[in-house]
PDB file of N, CA and C in Angstrom:
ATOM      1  N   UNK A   1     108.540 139.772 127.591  1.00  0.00           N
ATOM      2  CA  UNK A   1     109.208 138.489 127.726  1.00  0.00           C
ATOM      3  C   UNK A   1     110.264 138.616 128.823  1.00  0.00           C
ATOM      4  N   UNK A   2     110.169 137.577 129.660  1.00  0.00           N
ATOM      5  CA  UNK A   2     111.345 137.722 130.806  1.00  0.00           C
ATOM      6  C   UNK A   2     112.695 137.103 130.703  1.00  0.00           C
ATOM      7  N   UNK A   3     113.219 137.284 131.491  1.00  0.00           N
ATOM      8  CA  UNK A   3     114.526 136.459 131.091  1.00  0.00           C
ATOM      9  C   UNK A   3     114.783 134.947 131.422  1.00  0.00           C
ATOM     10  N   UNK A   4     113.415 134.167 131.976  1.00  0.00           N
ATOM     11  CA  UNK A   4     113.782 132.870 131.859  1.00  0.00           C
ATOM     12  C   UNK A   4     112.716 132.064 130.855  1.00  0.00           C
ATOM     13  N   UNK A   5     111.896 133.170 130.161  1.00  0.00           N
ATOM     14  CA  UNK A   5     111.485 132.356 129.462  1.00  0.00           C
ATOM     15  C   UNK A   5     111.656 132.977 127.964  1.00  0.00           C
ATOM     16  N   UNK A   6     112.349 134.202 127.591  1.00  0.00           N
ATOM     17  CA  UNK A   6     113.469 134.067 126.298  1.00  0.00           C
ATOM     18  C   UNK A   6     114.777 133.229 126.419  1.00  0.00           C
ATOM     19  N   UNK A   7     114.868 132.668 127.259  1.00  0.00           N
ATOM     20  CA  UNK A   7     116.492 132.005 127.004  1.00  0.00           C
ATOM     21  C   UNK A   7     115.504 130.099 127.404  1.00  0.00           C
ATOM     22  N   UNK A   8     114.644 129.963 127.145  1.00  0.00           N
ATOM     23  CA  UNK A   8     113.816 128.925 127.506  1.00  0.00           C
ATOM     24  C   UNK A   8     113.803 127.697 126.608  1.00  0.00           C
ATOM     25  N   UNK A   9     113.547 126.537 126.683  1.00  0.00           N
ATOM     26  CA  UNK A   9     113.367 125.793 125.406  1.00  0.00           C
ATOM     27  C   UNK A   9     112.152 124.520 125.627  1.00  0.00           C
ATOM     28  N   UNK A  10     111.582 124.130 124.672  1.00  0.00           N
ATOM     29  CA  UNK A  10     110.598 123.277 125.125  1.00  0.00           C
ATOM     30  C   UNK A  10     111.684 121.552 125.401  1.00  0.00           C
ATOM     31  N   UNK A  11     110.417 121.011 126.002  1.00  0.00           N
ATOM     32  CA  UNK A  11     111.532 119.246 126.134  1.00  0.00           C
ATOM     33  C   UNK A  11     111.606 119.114 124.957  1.00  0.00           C
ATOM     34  N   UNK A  12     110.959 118.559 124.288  1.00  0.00           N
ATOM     35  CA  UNK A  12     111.093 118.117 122.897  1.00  0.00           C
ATOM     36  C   UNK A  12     112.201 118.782 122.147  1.00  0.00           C
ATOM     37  N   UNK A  13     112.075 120.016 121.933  1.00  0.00           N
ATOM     38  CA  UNK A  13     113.315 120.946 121.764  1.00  0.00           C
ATOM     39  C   UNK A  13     114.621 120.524 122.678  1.00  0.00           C
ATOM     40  N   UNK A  14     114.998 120.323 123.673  1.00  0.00           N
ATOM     41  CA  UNK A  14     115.574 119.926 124.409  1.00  0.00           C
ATOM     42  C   UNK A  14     115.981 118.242 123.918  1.00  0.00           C
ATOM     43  N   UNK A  15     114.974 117.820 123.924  1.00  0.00           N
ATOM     44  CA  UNK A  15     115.635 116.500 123.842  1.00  0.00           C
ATOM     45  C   UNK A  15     116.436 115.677 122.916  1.00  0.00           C
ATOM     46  N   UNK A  16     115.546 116.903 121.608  1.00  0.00           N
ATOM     47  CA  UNK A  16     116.518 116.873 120.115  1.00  0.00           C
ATOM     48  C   UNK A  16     117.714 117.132 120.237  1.00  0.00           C
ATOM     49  N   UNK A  17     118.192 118.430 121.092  1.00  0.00           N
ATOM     50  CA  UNK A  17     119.202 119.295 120.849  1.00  0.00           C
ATOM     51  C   UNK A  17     120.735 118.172 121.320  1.00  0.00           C
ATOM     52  N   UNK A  18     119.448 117.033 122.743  1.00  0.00           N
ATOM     53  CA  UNK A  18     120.430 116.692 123.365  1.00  0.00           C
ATOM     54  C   UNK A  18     120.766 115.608 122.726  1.00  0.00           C
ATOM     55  N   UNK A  19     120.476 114.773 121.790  1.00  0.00           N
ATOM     56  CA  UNK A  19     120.606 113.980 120.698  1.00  0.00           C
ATOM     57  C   UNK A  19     121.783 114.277 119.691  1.00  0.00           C
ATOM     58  N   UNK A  20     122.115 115.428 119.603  1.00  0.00           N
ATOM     59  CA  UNK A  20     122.912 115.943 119.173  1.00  0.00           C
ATOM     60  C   UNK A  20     124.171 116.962 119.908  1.00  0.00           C
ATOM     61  N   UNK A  21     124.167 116.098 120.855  1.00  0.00           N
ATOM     62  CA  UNK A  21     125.534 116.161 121.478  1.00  0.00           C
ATOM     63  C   UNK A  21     125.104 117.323 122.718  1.00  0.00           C
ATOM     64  N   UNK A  22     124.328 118.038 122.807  1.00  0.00           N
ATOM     65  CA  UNK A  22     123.975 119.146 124.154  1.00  0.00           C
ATOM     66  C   UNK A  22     123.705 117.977 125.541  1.00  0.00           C
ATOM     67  N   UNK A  23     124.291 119.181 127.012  1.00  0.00           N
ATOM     68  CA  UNK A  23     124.369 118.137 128.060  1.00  0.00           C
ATOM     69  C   UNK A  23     123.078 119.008 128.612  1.00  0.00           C
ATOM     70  N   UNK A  24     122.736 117.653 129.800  1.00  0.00           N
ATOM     71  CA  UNK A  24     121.169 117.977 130.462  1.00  0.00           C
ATOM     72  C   UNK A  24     121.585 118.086 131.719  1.00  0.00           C
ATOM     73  N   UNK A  25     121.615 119.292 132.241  1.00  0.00           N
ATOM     74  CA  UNK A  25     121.966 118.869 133.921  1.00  0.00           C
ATOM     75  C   UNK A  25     120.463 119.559 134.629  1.00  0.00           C
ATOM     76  N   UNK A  26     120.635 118.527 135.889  1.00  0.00           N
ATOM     77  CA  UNK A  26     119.613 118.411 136.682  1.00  0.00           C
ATOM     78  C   UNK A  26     119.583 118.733 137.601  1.00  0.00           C
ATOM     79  N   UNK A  27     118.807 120.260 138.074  1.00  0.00           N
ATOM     80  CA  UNK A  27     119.659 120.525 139.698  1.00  0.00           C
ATOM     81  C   UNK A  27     118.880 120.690 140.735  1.00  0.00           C
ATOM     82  N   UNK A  28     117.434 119.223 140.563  1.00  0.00           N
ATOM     83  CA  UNK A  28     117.035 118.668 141.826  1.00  0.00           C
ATOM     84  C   UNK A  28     117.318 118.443 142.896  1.00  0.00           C
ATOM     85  N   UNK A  29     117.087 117.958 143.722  1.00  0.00           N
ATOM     86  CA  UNK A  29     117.596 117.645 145.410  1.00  0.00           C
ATOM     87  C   UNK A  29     117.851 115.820 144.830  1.00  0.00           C
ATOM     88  N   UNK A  30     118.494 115.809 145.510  1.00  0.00           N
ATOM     89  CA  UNK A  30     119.331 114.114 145.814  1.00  0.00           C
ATOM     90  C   UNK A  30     117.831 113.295 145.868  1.00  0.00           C
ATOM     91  N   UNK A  31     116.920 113.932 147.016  1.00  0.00           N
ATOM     92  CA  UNK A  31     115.699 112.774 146.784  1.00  0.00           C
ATOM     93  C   UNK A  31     114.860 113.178 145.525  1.00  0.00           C
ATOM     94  N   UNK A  32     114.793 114.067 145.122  1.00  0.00           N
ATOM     95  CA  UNK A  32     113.776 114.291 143.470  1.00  0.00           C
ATOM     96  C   UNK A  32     114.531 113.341 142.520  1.00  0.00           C
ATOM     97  N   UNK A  33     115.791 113.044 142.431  1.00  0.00           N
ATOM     98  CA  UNK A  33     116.552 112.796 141.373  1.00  0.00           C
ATOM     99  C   UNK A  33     116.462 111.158 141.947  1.00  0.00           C
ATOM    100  N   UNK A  34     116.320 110.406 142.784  1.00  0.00           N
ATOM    101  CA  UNK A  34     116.592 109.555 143.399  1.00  0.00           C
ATOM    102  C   UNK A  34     114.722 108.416 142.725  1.00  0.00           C
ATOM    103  N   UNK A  35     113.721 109.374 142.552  1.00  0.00           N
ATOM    104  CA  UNK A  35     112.182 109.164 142.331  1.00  0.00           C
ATOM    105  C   UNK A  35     112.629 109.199 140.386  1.00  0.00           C
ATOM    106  N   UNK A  36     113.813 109.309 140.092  1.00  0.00           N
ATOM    107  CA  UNK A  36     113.929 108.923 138.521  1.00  0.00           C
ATOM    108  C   UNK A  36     114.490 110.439 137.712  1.00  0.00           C
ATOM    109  N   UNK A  37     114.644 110.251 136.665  1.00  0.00           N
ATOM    110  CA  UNK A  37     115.404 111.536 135.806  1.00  0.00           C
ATOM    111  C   UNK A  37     115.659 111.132 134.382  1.00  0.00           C
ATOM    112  N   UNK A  38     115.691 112.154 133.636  1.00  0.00           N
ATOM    113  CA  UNK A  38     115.859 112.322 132.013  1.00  0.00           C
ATOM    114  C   UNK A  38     116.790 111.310 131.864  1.00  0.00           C
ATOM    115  N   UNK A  39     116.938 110.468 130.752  1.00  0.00           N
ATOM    116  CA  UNK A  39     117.831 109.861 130.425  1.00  0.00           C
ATOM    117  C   UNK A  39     118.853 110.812 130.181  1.00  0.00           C
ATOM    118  N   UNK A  40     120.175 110.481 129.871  1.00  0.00           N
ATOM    119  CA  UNK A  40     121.379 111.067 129.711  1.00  0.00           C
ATOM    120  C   UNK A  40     122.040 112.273 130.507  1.00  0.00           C
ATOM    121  N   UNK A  41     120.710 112.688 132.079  1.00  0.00           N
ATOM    122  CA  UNK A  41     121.252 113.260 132.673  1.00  0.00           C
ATOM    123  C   UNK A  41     122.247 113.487 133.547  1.00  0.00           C
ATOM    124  N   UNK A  42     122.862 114.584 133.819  1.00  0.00           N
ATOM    125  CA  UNK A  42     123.695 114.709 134.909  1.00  0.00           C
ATOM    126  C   UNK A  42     123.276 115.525 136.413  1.00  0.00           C
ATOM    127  N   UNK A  43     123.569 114.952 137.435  1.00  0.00           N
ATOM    128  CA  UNK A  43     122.850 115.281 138.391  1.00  0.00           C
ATOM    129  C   UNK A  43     123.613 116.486 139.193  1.00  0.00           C
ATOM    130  N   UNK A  44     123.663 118.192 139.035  1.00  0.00           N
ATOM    131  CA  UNK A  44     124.052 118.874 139.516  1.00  0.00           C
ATOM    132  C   UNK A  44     123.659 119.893 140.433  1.00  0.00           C
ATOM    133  N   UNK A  45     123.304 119.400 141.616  1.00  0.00           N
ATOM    134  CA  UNK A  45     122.030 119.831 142.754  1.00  0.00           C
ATOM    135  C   UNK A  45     122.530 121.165 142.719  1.00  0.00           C
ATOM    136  N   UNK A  46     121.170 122.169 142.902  1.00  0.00           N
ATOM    137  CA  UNK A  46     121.002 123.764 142.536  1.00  0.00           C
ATOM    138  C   UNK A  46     122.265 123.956 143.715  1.00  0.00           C
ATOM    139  N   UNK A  47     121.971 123.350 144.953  1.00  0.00           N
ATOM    140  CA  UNK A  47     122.915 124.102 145.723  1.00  0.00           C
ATOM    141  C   UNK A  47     124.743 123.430 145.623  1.00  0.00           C
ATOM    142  N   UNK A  48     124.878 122.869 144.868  1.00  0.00           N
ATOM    143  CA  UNK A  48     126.181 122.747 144.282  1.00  0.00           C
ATOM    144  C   UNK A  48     127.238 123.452 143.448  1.00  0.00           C
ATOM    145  N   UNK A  49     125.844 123.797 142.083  1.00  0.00           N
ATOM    146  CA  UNK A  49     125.846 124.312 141.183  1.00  0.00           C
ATOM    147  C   UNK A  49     127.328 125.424 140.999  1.00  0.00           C
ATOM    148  N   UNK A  50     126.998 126.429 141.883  1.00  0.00           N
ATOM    149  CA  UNK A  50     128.425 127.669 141.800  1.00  0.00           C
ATOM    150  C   UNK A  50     129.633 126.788 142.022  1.00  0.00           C
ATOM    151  N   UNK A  51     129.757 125.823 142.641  1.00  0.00           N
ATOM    152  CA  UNK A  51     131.383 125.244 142.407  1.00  0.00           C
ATOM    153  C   UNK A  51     131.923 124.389 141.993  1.00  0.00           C
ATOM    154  N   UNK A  52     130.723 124.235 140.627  1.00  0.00           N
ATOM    155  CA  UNK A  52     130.773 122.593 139.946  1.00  0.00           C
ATOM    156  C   UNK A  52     130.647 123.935 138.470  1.00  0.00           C
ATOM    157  N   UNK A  53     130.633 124.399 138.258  1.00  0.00           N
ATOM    158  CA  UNK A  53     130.389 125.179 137.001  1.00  0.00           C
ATOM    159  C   UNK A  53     131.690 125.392 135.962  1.00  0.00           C
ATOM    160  N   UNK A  54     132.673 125.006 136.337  1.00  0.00           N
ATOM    161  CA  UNK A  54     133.869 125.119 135.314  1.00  0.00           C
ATOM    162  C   UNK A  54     133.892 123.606 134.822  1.00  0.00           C
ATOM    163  N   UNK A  55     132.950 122.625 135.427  1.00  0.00           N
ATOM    164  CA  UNK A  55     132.534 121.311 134.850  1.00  0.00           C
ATOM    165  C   UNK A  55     131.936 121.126 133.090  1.00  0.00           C
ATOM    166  N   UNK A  56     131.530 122.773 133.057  1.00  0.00           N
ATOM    167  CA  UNK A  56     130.635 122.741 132.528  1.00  0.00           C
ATOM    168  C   UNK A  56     130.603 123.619 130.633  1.00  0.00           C
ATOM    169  N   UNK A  57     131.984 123.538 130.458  1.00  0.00           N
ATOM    170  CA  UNK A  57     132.231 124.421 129.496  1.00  0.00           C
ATOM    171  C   UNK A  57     132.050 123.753 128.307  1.00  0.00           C
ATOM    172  N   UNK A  58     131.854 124.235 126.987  1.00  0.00           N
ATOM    173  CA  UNK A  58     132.170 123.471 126.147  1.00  0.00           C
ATOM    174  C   UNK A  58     130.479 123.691 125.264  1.00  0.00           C
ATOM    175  N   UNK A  59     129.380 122.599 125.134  1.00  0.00           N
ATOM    176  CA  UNK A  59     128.004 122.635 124.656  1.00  0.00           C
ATOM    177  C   UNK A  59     126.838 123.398 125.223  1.00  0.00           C
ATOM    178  N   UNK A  60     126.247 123.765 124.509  1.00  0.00           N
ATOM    179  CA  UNK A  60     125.055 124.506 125.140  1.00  0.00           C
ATOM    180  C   UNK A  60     124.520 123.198 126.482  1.00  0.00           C
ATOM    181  N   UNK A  61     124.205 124.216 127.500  1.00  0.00           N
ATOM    182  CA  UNK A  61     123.905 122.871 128.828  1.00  0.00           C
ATOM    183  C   UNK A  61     121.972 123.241 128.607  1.00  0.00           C
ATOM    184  N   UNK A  62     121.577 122.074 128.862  1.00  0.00           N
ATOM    185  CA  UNK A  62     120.049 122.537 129.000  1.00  0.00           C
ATOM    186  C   UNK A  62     119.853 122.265 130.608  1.00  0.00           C
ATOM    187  N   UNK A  63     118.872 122.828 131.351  1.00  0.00           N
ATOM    188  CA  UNK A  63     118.775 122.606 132.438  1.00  0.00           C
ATOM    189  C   UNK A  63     117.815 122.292 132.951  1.00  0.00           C
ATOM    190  N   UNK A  64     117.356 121.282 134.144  1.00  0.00           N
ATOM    191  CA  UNK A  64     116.247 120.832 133.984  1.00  0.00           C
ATOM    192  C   UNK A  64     115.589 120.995 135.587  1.00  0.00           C
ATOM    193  N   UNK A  65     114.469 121.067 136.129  1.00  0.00           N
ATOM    194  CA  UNK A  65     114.145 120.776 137.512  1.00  0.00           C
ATOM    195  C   UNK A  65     112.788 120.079 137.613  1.00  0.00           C
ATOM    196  N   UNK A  66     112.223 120.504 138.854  1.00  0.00           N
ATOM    197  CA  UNK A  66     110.901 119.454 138.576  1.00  0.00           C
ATOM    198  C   UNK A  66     109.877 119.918 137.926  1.00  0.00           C
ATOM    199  N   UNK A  67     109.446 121.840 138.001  1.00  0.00           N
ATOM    200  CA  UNK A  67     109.123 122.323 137.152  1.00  0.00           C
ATOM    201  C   UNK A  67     109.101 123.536 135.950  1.00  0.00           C
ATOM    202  N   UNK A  68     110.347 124.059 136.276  1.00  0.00           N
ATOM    203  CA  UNK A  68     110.883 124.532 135.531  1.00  0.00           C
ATOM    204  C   UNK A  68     112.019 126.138 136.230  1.00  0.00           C
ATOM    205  N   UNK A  69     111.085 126.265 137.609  1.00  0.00           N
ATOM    206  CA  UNK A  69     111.541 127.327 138.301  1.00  0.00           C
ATOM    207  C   UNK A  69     113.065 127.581 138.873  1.00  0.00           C
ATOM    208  N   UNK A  70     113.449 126.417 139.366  1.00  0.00           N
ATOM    209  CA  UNK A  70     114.617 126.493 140.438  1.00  0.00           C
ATOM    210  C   UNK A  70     115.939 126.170 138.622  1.00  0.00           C
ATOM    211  N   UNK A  71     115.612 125.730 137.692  1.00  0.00           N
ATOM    212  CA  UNK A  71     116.541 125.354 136.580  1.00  0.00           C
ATOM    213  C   UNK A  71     116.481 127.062 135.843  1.00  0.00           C
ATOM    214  N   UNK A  72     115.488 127.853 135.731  1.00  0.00           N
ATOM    215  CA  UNK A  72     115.473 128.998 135.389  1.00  0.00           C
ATOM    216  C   UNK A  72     116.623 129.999 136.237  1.00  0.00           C
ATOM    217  N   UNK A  73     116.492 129.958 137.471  1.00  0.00           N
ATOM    218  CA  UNK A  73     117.545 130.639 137.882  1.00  0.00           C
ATOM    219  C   UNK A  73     118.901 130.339 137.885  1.00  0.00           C
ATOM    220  N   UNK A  74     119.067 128.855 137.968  1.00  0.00           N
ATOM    221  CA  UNK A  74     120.194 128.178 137.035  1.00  0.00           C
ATOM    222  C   UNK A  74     120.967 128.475 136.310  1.00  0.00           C
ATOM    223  N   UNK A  75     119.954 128.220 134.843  1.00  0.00           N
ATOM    224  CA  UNK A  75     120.357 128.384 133.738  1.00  0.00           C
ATOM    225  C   UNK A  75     120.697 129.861 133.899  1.00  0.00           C
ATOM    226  N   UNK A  76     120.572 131.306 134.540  1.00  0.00           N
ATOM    227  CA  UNK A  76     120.530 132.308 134.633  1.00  0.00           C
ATOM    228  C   UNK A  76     122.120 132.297 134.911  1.00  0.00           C
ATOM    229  N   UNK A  77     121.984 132.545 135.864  1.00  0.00           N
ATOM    230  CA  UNK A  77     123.303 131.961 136.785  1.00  0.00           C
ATOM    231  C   UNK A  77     124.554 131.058 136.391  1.00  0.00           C
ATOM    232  N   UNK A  78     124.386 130.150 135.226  1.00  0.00           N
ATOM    233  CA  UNK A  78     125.074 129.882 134.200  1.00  0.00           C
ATOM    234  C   UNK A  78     125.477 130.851 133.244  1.00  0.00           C
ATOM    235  N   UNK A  79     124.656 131.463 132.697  1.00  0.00           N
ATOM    236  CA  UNK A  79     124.734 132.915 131.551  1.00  0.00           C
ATOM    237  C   UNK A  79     125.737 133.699 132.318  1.00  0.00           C
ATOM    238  N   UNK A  80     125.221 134.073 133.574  1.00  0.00           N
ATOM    239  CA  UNK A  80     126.407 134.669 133.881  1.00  0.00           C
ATOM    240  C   UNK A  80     127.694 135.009 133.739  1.00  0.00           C
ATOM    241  N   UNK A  81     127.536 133.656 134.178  1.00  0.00           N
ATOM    242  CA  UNK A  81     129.008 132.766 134.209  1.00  0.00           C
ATOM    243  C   UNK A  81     129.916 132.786 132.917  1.00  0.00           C
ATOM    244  N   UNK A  82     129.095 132.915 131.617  1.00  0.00           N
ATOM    245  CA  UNK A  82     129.625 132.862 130.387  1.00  0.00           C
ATOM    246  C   UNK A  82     129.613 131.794 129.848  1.00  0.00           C
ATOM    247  N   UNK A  83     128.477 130.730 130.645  1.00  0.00           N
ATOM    248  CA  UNK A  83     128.544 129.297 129.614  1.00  0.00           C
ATOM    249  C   UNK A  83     126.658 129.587 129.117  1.00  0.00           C
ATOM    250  N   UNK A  84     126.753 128.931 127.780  1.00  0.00           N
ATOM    251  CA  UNK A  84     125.470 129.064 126.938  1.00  0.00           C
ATOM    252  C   UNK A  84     124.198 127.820 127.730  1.00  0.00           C
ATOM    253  N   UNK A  85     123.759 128.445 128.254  1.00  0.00           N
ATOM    254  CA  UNK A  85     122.648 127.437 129.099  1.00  0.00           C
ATOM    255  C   UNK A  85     121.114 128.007 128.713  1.00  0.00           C
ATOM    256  N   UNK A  86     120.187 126.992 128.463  1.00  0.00           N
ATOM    257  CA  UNK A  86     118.816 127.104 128.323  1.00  0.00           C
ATOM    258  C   UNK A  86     117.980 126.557 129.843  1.00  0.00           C
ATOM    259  N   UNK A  87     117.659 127.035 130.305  1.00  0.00           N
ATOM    260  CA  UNK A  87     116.483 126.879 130.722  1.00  0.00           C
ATOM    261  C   UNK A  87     114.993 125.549 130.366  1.00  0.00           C
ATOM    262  N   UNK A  88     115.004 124.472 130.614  1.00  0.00           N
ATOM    263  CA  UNK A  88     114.032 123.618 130.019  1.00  0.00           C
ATOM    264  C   UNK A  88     112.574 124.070 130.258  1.00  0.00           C
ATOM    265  N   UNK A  89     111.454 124.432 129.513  1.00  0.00           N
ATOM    266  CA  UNK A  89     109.862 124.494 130.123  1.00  0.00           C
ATOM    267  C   UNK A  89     109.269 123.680 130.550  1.00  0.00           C
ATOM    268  N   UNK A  90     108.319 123.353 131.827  1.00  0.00           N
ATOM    269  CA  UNK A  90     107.930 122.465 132.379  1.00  0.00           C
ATOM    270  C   UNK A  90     108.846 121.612 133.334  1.00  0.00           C
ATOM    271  N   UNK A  91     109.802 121.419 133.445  1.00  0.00           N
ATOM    272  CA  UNK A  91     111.154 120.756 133.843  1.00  0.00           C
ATOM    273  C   UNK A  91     110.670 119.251 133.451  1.00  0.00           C
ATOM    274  N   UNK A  92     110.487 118.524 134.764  1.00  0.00           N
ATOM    275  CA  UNK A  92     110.528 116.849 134.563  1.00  0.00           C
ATOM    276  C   UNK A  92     109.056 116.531 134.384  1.00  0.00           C
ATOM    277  N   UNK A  93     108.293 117.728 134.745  1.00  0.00           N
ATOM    278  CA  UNK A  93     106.393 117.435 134.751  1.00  0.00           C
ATOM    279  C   UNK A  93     106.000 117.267 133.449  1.00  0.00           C
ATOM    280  N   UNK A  94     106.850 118.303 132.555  1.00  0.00           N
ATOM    281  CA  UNK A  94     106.500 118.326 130.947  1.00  0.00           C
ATOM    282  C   UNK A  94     107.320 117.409 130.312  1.00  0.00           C
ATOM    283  N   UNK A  95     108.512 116.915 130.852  1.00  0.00           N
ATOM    284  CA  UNK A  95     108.955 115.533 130.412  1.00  0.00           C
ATOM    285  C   UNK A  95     108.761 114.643 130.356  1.00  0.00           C
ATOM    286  N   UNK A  96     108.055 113.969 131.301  1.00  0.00           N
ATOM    287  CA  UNK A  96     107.076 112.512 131.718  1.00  0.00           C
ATOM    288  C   UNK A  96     105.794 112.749 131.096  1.00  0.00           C
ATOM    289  N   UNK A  97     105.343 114.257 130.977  1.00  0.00           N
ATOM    290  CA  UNK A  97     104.057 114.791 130.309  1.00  0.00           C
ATOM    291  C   UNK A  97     103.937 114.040 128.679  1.00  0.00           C
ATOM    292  N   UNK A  98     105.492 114.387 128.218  1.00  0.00           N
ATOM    293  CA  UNK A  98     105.696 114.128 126.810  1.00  0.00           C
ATOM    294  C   UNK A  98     106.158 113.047 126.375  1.00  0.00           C
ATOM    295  N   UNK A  99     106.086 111.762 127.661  1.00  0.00           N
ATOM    296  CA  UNK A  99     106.425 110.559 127.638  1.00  0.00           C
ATOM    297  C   UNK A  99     108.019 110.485 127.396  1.00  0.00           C
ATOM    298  N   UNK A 100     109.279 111.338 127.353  1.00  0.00           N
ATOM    299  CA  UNK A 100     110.356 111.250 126.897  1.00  0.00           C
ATOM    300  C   UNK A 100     111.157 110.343 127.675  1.00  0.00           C
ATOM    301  N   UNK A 101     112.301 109.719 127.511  1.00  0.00           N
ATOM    302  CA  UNK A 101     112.947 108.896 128.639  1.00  0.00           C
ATOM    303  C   UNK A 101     113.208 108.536 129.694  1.00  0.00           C
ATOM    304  N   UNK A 102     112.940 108.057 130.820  1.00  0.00           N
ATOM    305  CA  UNK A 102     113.297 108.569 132.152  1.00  0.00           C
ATOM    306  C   UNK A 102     113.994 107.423 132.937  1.00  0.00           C
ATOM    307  N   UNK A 103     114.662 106.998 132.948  1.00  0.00           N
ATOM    308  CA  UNK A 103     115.971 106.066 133.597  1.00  0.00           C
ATOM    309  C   UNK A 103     115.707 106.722 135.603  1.00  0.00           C
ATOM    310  N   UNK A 104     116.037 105.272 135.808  1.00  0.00           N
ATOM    311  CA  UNK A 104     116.190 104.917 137.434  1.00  0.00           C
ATOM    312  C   UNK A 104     117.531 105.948 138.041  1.00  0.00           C
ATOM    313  N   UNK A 105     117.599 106.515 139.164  1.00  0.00           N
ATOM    314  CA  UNK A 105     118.831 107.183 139.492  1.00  0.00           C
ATOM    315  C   UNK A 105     120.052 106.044 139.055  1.00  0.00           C
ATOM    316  N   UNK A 106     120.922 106.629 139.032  1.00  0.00           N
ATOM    317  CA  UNK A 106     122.643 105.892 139.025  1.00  0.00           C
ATOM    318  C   UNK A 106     122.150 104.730 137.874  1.00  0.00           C
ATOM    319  N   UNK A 107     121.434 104.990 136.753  1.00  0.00           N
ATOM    320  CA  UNK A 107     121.683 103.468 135.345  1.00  0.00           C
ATOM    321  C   UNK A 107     121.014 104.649 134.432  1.00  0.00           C
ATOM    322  N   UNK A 108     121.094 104.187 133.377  1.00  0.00           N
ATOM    323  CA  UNK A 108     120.363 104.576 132.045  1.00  0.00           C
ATOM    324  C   UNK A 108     119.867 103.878 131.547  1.00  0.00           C
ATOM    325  N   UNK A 109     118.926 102.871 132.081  1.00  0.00           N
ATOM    326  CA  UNK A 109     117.563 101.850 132.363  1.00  0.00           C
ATOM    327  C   UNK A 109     116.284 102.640 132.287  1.00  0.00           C
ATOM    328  N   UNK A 110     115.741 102.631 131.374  1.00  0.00           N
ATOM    329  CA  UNK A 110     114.595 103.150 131.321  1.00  0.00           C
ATOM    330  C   UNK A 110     113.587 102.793 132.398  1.00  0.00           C
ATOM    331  N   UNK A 111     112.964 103.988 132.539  1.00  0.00           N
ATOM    332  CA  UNK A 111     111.401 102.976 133.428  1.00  0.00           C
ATOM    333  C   UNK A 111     109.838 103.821 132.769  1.00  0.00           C
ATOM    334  N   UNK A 112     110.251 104.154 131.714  1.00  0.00           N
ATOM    335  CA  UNK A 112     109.174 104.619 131.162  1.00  0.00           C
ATOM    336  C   UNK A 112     109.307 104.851 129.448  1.00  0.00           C
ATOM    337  N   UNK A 113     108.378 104.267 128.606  1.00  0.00           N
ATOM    338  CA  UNK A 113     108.035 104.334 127.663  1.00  0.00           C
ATOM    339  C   UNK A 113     108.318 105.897 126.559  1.00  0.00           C
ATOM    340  N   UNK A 114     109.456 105.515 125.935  1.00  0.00           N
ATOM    341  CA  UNK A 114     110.143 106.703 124.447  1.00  0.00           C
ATOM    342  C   UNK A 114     108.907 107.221 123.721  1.00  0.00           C
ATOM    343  N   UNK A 115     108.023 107.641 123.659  1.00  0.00           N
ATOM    344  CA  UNK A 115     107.143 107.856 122.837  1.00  0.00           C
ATOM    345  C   UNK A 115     107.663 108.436 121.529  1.00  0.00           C
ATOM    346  N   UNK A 116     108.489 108.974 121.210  1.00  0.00           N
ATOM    347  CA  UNK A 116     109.106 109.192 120.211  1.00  0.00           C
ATOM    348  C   UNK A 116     110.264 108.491 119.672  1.00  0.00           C
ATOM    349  N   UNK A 117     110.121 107.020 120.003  1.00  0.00           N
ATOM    350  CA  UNK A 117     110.812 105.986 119.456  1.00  0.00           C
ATOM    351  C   UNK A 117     112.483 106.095 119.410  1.00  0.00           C
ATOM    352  N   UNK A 118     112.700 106.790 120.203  1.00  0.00           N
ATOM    353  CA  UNK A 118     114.586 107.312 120.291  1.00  0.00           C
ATOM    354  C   UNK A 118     114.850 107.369 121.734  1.00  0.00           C
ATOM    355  N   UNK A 119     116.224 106.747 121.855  1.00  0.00           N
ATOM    356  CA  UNK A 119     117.014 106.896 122.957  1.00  0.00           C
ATOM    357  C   UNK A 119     117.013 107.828 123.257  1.00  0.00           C
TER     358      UNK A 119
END
């Protein structure tokens, strides 16, 4: 088992967790995030990331990308750091895969169908 996929979590897993108070950051490029994103996310582009990270204390962060690679080293890179971060599987491919929320950049307007009947 490697180290980004023991510290890993599925969406669904993810999306529960984030239901219960865990934050989702997203550390796409400005145009990936711009083509739509997880509801309740926060948009913290990979190459930002090291000087936005004391943003970030407090709940387990889940992390998300388009498919799971560039949020793995992330979430790594978070651990580091000493904040509790997961890694999401699949990133946004297995999210839209699993029909879960996905809001327009800058609103929390859906543009795609809850399949699991929850915000």
């Amino acid at each position: 088992m490697n180290l980004f996929s023991r510290n890993a979590v599925s969406v669904t897993d993810a999306a529960t967790a984030l239901e219960n108070g865990g934050r989702l950051i997203d550390v796409r490029t400005a145009a990936e995030w711009k083509q739509g994103r997880a509801v309740g996310a926060e948009h913290y582009p990979l190459d930002t990331l090291a000087n936005r990270m004391g943003r970030l204390d407090g709940a387990t962060v889940y992390v998300i990308c388009r498919s799971g690679n560039r949020s793995g080293r992330a979430a790594a890179m978070l651990r580091r750091a000493g904040i509790d971060a997961k890694n999401i599987r699949g990133g946004m491919l297995s999210w839209q895969r699993h029909q879960l929320p996905v809001a327009a950049a800058g609103s929390n307007r859906r543009i795609s169908k809850n399949k699991r009947g929850r915000r």
